[in-house]
Protein backbone atom coordinates (compact mmCIF):
# COMPACT_ATOMS: atom_id res chain seq x y z
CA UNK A 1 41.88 -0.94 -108.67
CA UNK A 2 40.51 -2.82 -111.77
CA UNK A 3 36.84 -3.04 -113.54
CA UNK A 4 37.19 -6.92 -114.69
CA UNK A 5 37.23 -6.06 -118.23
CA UNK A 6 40.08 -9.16 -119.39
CA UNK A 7 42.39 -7.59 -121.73
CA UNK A 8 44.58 -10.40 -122.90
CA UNK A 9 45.08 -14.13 -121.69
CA UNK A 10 48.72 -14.76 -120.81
CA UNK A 11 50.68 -18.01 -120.98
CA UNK A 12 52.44 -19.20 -117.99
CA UNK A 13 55.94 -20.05 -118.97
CA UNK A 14 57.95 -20.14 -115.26
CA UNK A 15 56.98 -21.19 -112.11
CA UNK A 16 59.72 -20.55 -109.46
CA UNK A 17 59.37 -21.71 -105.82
CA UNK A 18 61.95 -19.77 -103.23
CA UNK A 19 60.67 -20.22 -99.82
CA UNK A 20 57.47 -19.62 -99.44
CA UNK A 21 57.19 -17.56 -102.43
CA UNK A 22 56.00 -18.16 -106.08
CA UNK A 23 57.52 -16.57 -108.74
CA UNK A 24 55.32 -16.93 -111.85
CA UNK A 25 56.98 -15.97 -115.35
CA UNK A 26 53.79 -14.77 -117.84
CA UNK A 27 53.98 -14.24 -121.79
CA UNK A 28 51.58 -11.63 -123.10
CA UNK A 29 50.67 -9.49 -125.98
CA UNK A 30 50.72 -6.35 -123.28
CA UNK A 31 53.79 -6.83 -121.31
CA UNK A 32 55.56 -3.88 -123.60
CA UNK A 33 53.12 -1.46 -122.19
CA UNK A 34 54.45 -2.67 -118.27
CA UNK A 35 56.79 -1.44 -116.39
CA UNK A 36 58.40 -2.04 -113.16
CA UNK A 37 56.39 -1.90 -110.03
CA UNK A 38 53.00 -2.11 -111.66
CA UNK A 39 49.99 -3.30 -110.74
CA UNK A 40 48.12 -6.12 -112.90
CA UNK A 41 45.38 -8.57 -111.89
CA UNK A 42 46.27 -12.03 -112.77
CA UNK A 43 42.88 -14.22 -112.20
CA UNK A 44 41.43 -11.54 -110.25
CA UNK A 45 44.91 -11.26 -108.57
CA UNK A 46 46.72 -8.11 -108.05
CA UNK A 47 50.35 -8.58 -108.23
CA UNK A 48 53.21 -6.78 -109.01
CA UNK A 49 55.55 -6.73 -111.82
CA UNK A 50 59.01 -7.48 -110.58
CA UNK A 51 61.02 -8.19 -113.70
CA UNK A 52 60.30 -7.81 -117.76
CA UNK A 53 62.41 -9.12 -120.03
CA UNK A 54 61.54 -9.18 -124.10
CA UNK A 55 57.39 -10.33 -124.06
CA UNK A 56 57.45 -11.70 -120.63
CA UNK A 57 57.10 -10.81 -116.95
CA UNK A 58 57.01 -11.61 -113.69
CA UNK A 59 55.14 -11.49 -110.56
CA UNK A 60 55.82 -12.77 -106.94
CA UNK A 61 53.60 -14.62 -104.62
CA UNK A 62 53.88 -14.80 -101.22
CA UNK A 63 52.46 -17.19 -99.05
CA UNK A 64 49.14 -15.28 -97.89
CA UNK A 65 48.44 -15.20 -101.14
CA UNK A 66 48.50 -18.79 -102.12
CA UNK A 67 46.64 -19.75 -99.48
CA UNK A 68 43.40 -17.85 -100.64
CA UNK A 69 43.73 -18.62 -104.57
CA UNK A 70 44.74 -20.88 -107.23
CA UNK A 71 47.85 -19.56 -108.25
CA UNK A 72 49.51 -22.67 -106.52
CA UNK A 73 47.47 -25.29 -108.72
CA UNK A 74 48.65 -23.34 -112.30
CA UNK A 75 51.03 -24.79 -114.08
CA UNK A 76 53.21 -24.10 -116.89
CA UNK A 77 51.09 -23.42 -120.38
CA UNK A 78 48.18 -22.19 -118.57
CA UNK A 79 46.40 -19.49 -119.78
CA UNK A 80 45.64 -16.85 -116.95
CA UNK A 81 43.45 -13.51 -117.18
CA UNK A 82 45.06 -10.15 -117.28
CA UNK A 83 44.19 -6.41 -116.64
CA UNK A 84 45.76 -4.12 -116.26
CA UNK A 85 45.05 -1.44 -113.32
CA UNK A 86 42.49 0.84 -114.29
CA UNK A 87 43.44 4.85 -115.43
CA UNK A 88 41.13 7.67 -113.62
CA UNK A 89 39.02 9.02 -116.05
CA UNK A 90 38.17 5.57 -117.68
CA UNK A 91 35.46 4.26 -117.92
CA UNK A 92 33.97 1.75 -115.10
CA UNK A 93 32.84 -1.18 -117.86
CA UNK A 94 32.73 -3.94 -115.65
CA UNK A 95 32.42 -3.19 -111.37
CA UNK A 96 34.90 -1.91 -108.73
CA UNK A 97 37.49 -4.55 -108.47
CA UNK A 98 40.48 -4.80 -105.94
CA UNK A 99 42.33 -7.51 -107.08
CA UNK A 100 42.23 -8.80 -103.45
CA UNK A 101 40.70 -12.60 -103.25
CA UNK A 102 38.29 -13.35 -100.58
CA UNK A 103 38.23 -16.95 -101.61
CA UNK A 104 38.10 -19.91 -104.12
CA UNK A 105 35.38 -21.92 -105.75
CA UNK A 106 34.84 -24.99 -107.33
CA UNK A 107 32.89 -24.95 -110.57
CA UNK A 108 30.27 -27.63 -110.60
CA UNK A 109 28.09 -27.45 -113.64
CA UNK A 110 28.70 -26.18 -116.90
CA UNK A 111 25.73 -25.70 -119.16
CA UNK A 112 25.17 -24.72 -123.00
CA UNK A 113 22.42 -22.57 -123.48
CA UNK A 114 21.94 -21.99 -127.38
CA UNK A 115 24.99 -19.67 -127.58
CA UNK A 116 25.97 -19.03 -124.08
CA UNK A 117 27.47 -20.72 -121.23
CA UNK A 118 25.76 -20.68 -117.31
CA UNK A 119 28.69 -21.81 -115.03
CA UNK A 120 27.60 -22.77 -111.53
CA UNK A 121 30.19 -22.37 -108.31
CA UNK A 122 30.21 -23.56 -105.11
CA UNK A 123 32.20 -21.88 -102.43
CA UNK A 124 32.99 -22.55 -98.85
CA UNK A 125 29.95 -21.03 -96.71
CA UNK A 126 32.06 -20.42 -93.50
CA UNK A 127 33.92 -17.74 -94.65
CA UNK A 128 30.58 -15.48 -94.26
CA UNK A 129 30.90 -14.26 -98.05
CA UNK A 130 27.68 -13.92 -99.98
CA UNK A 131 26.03 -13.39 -103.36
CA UNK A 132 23.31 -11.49 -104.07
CA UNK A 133 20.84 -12.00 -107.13
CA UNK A 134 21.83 -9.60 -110.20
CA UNK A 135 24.77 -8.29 -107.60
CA UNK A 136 28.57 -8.54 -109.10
CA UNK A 137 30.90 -11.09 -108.50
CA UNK A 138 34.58 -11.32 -110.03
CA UNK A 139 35.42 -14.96 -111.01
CA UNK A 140 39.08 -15.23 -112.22
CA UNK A 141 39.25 -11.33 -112.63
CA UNK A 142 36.24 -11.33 -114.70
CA UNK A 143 33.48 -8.77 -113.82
CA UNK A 144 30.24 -10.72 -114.03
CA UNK A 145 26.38 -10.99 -112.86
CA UNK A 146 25.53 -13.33 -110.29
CA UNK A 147 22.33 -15.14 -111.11
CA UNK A 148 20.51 -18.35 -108.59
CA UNK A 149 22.40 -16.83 -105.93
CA UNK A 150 22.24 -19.46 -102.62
CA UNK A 151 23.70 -19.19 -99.31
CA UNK A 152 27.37 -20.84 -100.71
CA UNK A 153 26.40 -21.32 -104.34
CA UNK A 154 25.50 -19.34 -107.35
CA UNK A 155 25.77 -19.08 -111.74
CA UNK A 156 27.26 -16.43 -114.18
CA UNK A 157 25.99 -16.01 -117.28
CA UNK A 158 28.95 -16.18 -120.13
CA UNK A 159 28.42 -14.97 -123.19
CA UNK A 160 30.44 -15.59 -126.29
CA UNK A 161 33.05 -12.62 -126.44
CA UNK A 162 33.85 -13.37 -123.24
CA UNK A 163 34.17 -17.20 -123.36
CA UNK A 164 36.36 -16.55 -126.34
CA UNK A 165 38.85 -14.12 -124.57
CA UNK A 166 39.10 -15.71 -121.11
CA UNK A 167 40.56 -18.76 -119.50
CA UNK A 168 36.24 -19.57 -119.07
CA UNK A 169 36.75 -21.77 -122.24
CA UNK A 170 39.36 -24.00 -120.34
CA UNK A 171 37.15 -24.60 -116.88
CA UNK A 172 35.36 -28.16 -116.52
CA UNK A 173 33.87 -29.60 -113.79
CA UNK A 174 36.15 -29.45 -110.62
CA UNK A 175 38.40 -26.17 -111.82
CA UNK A 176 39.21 -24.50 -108.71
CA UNK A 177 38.80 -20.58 -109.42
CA UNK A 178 39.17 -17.32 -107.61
CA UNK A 179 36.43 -14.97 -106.33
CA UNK A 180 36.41 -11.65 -104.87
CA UNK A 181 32.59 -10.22 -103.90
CA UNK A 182 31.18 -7.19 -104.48
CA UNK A 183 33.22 -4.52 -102.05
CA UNK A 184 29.73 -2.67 -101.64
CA UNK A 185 28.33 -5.74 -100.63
CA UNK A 186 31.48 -6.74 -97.97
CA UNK A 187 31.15 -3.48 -96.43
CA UNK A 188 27.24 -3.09 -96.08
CA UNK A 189 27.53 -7.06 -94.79
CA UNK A 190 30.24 -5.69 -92.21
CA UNK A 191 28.05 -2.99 -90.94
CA UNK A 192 25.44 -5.28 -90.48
CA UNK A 193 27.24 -8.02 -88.65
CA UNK A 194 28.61 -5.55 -85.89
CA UNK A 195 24.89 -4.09 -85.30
């Protein structure tokens, strides 16, 4: 369980294919506080730590996986968002996260608004997800505020701290990202659809 509060940006250093598994190597200012078998969310991904070896770490992959995110289109020297799974007793900053993807988007407009950033995505209808307006939305593992919510399209609002200390300052036009909606939202949507 995470809250989408990004606590570092890691480099990708490795990217191993066996089978049909990825085996992604990350560099980070927090990998001396992992350990083996741990749970962090790597674009809004939860994966487990496998191996750690001086200020790197890595994660495996599996095919299920890379079929509903991105992790197949990184590539070595990206910079990818990391959290760490959340301690009880914590505060909640940022929503109920899972680390589970429901799907990818494409970003299609990115707009400067006198200090801030409004990112617009578009996301693949079919797959019966949805948005609400003011409702939460991770994108990349970061816990934001849907606003212009549509039926397969919808903005975040970015402010600075945030552009600054996520992998939102290296989107453009066409960056393929990973969403997971509101788990309120999925099951109250559920509920409804079997009525």
């Amino acid at each position: 369980m995470f809250t989408g509060i990004i606590e570092d940006l890691g480099s990708v250093i490795k990217l191993e294919n066996e089978r049909e598994n990825l085996h992604l190597t990350i560099q980070s200012k927090i990998t001396h506080e992992l350990k083996i078998d741990q749970s962090v969310s790597h674009n809004g991904i939860c994966l487990t730590v496998v191996h750690i070896k001086d200020d790197t770490y890595t994660v495996t992959a599996i095919k299920e996986t890379l079929d509903k995110t991105n992790l197949s289109e990184l590539k070595n020297g990206d910079q990818i968002n990391l959290e760490r799974a959340m301690k009880l007793g914590d505060r909640l900053d940022g929503h109920i996260v899972q680390g589970h993807v429901d799907q990818t988007a494409i970003c299609k407009l990115i707009e400067e608004v006198d200090g801030s950033w409004v990112y617009t995505f578009e996301y693949d209808k079919s797959l019966k997800n949805i948005t609400i307006e003011k409702g939460s939305i991770t994108v990349n593992g970061v816990s934001l505020t849907v606003v212009n919510s549509k039926s397969n399209r919808f903005s975040v609002a970015i402010i600075p701290y945030t552009y600054e200390h996520t992998n939102f300052n290296m989107f453009t036009k066409g960056t393929v990202v990973n969403l997971e909606f509101d788990v309120v939202g999925k099951y109250i949507k559920r509920l409804y659809d079997i009525r």
